[in-house]
Protein backbone atom coordinates (compact mmCIF):
# COMPACT_ATOMS: atom_id res chain seq x y z
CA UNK A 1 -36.33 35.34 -69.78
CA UNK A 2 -39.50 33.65 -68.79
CA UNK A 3 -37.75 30.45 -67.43
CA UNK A 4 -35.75 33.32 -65.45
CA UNK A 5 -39.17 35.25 -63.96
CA UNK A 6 -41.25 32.13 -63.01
CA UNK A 7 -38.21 30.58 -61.48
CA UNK A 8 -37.70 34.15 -59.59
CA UNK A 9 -41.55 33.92 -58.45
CA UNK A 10 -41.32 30.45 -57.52
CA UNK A 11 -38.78 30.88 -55.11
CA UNK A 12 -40.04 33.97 -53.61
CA UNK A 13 -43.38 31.79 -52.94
CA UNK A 14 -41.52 29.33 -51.69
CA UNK A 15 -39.36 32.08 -48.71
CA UNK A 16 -43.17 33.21 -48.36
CA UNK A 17 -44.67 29.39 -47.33
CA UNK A 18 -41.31 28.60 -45.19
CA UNK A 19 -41.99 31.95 -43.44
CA UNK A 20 -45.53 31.46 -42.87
CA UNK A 21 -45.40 28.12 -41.88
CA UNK A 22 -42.56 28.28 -39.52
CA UNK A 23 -44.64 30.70 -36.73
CA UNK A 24 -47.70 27.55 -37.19
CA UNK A 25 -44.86 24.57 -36.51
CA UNK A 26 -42.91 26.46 -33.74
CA UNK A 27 -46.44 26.42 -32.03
CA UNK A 28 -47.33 23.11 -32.43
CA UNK A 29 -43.66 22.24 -31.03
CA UNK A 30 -43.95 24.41 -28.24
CA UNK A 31 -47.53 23.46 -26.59
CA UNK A 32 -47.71 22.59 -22.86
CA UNK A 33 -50.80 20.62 -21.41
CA UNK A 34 -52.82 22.99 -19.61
CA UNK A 35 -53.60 20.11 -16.86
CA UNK A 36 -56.76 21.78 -16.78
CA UNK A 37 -59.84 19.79 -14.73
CA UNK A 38 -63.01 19.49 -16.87
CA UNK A 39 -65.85 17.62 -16.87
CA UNK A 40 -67.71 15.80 -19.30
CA UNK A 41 -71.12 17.99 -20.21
CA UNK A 42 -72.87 15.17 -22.97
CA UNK A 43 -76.23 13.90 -21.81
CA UNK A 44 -75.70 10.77 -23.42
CA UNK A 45 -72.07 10.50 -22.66
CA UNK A 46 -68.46 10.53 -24.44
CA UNK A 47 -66.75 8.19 -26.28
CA UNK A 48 -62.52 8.33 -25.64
CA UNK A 49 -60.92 7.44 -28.57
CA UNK A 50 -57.33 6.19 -29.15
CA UNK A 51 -56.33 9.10 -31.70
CA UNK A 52 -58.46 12.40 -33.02
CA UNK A 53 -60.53 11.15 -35.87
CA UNK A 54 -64.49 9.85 -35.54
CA UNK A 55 -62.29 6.21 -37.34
CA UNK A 56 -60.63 6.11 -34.12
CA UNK A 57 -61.00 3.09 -32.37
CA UNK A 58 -62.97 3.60 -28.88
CA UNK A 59 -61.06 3.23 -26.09
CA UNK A 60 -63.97 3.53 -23.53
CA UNK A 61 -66.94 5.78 -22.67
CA UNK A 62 -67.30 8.77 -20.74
CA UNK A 63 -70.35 9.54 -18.33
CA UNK A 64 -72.31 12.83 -17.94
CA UNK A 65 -70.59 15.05 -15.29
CA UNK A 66 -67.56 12.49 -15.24
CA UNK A 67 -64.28 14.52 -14.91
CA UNK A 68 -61.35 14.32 -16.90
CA UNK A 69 -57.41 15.90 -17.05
CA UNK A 70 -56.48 17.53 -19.99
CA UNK A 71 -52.34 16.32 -20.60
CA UNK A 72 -51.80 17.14 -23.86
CA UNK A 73 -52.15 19.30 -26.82
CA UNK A 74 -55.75 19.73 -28.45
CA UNK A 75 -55.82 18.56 -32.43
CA UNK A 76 -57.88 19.32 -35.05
CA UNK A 77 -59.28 16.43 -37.09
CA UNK A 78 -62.71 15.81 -39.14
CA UNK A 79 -63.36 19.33 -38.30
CA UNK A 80 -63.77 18.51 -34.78
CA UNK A 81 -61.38 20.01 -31.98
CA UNK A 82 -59.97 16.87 -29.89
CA UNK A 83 -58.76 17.00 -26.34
CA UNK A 84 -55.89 14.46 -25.18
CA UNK A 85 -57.54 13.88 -21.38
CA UNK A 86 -56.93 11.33 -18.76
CA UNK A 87 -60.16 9.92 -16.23
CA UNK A 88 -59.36 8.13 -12.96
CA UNK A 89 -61.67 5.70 -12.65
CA UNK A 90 -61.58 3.53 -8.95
CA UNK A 91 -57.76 4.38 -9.40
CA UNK A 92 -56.74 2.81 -13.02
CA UNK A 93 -56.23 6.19 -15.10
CA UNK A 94 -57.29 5.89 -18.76
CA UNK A 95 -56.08 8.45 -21.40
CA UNK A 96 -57.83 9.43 -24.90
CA UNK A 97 -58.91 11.46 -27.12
CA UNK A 98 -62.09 13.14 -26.82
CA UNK A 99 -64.20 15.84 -28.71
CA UNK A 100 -63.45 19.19 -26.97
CA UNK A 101 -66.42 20.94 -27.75
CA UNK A 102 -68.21 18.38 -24.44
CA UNK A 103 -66.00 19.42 -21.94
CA UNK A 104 -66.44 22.29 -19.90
CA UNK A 105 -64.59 24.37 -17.13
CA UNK A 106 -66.09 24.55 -13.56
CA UNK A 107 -64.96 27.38 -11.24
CA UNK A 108 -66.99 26.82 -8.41
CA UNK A 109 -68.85 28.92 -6.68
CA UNK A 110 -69.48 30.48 -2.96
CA UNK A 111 -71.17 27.75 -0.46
CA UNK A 112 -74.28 29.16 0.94
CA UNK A 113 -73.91 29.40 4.75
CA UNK A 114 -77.20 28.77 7.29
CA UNK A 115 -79.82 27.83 4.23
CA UNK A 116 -80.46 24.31 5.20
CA UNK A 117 -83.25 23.68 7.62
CA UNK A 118 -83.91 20.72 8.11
CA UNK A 119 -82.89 18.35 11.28
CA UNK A 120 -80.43 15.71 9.24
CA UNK A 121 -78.92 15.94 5.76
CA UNK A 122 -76.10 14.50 3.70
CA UNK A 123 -74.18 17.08 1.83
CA UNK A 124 -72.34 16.27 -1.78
CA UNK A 125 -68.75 16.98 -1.22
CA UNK A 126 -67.43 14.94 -4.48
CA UNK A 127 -70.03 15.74 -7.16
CA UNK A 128 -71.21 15.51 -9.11
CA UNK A 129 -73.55 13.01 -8.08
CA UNK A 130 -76.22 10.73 -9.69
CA UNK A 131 -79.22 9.96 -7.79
CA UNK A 132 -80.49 6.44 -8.84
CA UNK A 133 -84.20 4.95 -8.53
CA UNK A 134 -82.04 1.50 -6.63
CA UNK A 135 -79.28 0.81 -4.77
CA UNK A 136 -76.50 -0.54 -6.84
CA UNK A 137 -74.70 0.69 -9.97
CA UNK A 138 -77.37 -0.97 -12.37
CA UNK A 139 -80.01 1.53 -10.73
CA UNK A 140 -81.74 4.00 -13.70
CA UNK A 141 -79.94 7.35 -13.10
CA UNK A 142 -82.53 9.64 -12.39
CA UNK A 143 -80.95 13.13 -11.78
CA UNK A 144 -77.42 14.24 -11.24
CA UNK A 145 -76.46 16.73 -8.85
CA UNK A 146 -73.56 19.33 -8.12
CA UNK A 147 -70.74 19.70 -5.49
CA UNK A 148 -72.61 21.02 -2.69
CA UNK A 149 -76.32 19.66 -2.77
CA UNK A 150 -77.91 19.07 0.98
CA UNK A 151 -80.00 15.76 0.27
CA UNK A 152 -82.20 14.64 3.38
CA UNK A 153 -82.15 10.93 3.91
CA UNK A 154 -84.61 8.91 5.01
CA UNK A 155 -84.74 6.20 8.07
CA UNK A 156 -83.69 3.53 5.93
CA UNK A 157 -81.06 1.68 6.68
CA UNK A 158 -78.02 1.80 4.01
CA UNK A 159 -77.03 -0.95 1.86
CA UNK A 160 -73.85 -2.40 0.44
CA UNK A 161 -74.67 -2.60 -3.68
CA UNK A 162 -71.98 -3.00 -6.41
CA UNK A 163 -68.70 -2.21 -3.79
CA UNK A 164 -70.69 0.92 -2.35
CA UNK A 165 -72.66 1.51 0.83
CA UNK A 166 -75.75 3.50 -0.72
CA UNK A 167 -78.21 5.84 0.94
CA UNK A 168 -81.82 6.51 0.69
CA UNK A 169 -82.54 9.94 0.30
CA UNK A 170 -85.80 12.27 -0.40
CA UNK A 171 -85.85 14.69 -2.97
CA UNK A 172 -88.62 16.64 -4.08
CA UNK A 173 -90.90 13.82 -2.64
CA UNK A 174 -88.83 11.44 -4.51
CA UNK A 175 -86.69 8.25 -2.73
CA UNK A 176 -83.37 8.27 -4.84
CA UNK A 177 -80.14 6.90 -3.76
CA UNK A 178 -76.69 8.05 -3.77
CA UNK A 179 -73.58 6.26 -3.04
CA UNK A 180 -72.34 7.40 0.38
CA UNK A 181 -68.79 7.87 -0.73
CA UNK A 182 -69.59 10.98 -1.81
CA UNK A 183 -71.75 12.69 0.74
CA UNK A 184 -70.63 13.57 4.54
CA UNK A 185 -73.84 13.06 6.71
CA UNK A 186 -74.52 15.23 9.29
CA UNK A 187 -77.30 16.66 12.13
CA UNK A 188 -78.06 19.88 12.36
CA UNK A 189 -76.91 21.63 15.67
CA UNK A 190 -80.07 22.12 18.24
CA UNK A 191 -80.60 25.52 19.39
């Protein structure tokens, strides 16, 4: 009778697990990448691994601001949340895993029309963009700035440094420099 009752109960637990796991499973099987664009919001950067899992080997290291693809399904692992993301980097595309909770979503925003006054200025229009102390890759990163940003250069001529032409620019009474690649120069129209 007792081999009968625990057999009964056992068996009922086990119709119980199949039918709660099988809703957790189907899930799983049926994610699709949200392709999503995010960018890499750690000060000190990101390490891409080659699974989830802080054992992971490193595959290579994300920078502050950097953007990334999410193709694939997040994981959980260690307790952390890990993205499957893809960077283009001077067009050989790396995929990894990465710690979701450093990536972050970027709508945009409105461009302000008519706000810059002065006579020349070089606007950010792939950011976003560090501002170095030299020309040349090896130059300390100084401040990074978003899509957008009207920098005013200075009469210096550009250089070629690392592969990139690089202008000198004032900000805040500061000479930085900023890879031209990523800023359209222009003059502002005489009235």
């Amino acid at each position: 009778m007792r081999r009968r009752k625990l057999l009964s109960t056992l068996i009922v637990l086990a119709a119980l697990s199949a039918m709660l796991m099988a809703p957790l499973a189907a899930s799983a099987a049926e994610c699709t990448p949200s392709m999503a664009v995010k960018y890499v919001n750690a000060y000190n950067g990101l390490r891409m691994r080659t699974a989830p899992g802080l054992a992971s080997p490193l595959i290579t290291f994300l920078w502050n601001g950097e953007y990334v693809t999410v193709i694939g399904c997040d994981q959980w692992k260690d307790g952390i949340l890990w993205s499957y993301v893809e960077v283009n980097r001077w067009g050989v595309k790396t995929a990894g895993w990465v710690s979701a909770a450093f990536l972050v979503s970027y709508v945009g925003y409105t461009e302000p029309r008519d706000s810059f006054e002065g006579d020349t200025g070089c606007k950010v229009i792939d950011g976003p963009l560090n501002l170095r102390d030299a020309a040349g890759l090896s130059g300390k990163i100084l401040r990074t700035v978003p899509y957008g940003t009207i920098l005013v250069p200075t009469s210096t001529p550009d250089v070629t440094v690392d592969g990139y032409v690089w202008q000198e620019l004032q900000m805040n009474g500061t000479i930085v420099y900023g890879a031209r690649k990523y800023m359209e120069c222009f003059a502002a129209a005489q009235s």
